[in-house]
C-alpha atoms as a PDB file:
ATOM      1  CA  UNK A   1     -43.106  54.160  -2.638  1.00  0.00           C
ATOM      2  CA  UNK A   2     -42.001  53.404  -6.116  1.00  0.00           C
ATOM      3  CA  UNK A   3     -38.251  53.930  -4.922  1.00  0.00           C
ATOM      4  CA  UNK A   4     -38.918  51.868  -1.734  1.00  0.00           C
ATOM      5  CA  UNK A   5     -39.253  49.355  -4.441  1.00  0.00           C
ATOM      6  CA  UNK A   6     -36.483  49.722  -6.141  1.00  0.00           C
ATOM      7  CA  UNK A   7     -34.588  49.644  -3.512  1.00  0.00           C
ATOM      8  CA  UNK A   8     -36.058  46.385  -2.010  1.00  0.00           C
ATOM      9  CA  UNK A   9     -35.859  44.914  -5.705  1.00  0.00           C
ATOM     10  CA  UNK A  10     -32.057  45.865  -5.806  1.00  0.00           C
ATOM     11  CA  UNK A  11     -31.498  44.144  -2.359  1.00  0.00           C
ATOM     12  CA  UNK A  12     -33.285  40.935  -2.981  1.00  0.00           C
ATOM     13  CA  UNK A  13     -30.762  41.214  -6.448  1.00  0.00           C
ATOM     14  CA  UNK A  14     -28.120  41.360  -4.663  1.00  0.00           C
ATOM     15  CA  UNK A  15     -28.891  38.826  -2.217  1.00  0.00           C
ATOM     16  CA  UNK A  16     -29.772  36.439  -4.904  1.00  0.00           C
ATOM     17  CA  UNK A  17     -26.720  36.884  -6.617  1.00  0.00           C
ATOM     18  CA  UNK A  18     -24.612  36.814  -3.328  1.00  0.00           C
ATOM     19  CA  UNK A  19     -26.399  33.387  -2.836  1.00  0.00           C
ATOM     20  CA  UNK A  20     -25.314  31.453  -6.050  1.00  0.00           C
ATOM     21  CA  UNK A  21     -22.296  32.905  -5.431  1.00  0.00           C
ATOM     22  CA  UNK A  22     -22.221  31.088  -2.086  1.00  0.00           C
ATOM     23  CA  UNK A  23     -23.593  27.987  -4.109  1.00  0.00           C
ATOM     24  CA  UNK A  24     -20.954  27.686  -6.614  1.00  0.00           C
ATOM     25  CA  UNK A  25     -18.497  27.861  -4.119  1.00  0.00           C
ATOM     26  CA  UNK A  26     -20.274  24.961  -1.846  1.00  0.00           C
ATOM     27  CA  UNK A  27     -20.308  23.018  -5.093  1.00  0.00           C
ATOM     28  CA  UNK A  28     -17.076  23.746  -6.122  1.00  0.00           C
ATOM     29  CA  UNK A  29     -15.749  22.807  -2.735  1.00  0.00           C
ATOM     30  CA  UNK A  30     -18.214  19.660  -2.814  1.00  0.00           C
ATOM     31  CA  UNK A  31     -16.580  18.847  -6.090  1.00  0.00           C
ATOM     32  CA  UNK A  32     -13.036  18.764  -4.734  1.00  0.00           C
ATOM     33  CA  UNK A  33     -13.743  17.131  -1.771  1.00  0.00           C
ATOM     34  CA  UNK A  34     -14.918  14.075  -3.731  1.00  0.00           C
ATOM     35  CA  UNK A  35     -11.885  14.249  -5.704  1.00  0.00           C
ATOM     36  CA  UNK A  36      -9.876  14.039  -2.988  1.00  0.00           C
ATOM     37  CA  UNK A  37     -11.711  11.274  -1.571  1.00  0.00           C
ATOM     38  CA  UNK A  38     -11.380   9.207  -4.762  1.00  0.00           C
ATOM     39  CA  UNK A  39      -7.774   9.883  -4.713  1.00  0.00           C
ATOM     40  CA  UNK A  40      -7.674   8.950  -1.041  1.00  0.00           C
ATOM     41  CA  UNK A  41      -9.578   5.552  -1.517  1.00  0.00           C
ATOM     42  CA  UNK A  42      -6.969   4.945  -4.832  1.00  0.00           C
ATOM     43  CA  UNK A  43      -4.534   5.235  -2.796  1.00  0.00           C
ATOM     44  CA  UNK A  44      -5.766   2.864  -0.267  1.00  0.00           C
ATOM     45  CA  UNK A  45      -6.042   0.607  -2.815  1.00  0.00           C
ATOM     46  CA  UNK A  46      -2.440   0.771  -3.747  1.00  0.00           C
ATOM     47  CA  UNK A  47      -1.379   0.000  -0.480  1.00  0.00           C
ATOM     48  CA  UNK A  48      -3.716  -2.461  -0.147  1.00  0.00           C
ATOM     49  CA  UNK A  49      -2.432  -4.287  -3.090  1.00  0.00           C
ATOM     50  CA  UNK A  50       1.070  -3.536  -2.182  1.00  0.00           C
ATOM     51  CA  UNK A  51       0.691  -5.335   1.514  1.00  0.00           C
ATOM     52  CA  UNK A  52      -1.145  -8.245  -0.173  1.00  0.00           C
ATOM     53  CA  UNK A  53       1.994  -8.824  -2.816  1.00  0.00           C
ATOM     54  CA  UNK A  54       4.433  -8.004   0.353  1.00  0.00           C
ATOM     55  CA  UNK A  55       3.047 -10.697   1.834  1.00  0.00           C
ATOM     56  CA  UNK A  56       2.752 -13.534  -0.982  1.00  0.00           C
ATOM     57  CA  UNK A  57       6.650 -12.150  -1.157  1.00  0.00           C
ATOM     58  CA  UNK A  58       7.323 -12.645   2.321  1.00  0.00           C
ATOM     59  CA  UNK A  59       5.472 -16.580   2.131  1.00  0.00           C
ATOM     60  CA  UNK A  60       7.390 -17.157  -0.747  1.00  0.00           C
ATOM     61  CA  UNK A  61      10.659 -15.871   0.529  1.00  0.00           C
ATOM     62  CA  UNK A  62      10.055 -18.450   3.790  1.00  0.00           C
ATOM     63  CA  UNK A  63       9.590 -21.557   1.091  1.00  0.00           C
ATOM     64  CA  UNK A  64      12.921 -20.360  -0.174  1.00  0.00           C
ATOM     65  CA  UNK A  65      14.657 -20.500   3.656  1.00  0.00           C
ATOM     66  CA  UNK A  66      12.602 -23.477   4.407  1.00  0.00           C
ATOM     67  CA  UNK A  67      14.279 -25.682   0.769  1.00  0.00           C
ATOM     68  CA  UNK A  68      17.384 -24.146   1.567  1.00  0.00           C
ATOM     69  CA  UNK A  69      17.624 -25.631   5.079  1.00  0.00           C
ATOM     70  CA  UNK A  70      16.033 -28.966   3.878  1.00  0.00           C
ATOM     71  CA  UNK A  71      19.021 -28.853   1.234  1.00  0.00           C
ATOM     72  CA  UNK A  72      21.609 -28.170   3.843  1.00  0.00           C
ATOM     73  CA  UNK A  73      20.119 -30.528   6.129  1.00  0.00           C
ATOM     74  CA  UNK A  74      20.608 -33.717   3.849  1.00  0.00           C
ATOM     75  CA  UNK A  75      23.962 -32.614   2.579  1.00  0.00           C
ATOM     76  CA  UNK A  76      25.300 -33.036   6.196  1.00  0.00           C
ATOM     77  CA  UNK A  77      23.442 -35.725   6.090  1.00  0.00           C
ATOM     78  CA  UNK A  78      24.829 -37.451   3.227  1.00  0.00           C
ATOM     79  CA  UNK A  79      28.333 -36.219   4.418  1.00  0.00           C
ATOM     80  CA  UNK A  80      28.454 -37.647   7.466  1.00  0.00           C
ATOM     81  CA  UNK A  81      27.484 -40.926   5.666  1.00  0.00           C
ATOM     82  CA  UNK A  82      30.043 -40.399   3.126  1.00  0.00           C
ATOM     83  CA  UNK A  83      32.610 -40.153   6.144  1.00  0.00           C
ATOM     84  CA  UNK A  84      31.350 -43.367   7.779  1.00  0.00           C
ATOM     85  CA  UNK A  85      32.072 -45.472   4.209  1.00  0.00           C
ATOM     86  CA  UNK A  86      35.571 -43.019   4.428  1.00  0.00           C
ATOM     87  CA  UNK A  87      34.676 -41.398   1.034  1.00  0.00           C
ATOM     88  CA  UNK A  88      34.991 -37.850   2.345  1.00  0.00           C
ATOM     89  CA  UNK A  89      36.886 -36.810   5.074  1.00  0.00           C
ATOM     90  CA  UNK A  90      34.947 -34.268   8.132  1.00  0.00           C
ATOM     91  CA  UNK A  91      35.350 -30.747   7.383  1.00  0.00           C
ATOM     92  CA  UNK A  92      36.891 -30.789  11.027  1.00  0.00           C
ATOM     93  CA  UNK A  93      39.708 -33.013   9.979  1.00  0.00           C
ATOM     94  CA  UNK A  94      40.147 -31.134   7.074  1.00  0.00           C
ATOM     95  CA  UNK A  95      40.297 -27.823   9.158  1.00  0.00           C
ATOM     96  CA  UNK A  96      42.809 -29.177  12.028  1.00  0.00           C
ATOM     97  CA  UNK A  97      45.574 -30.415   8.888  1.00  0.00           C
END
C-alpha cells in the first residue's frame, strides 16, 4: 500500500511539474504574442502617419500646380497685351523669322 503511494505521489509530481511546464510555455507564448501585437499596431501607426503626411504632401503639391498655372495664365495674359500696345512681339512671329 505504502508503495501504491509512492507511486501515485510520484505521478501527481510529475504531472504537476509537466503542468507548469505547459504554463510557462502558454505564458511565454502569451508574452510574445503581445509583443508582436504592439509591434504590429506601431507599425500601423507609422503608416498611418506616413499616409496622413503623403497626403498634406500631395494637397500641397496641387497648390504648387494650381500658382504655377495661375502664373502662366497671366503671363500670356499680359503678353498678349504687350503685343496689342506692340511692346513684344508673339512668340509665333518670333518662331516663323
Amino acid at each position: 500500500m505504502i508503495e501504491n503511494l509512492k507511486e501515485v505521489n510520484v505521478s501527481v509530481a510529475s504531472a504537476a511539474e509537466e503542468q507548469n511546464a505547459a504554463t510557462f510555455e502558454i505564458s511565454r507564448a502569451a508574452q510574445e504574442a503581445a509583443k508582436g501585437s504592439q509591434e504590429v499596431n506601431q507599425s500601423i501607426g507609422h503608416v498611418s502617419q506616413a499616409a496622413a503626411e503623403g497626403a498634406k504632401n500631395a494637397h500641397s503639391l496641387k497648390g504648387v500646380a494650381d500658382s504655377i498655372k495661375a502664373v502662366n495664365d497671366k503671363t500670356n495674359e499680359i503678353n498678349k497685351f504687350l503685343e496689342t500696345l506692340g511692346w513684344v512681339e508673339s512668340a509665333q512671329k518670333k518662331m516663323s523669322h
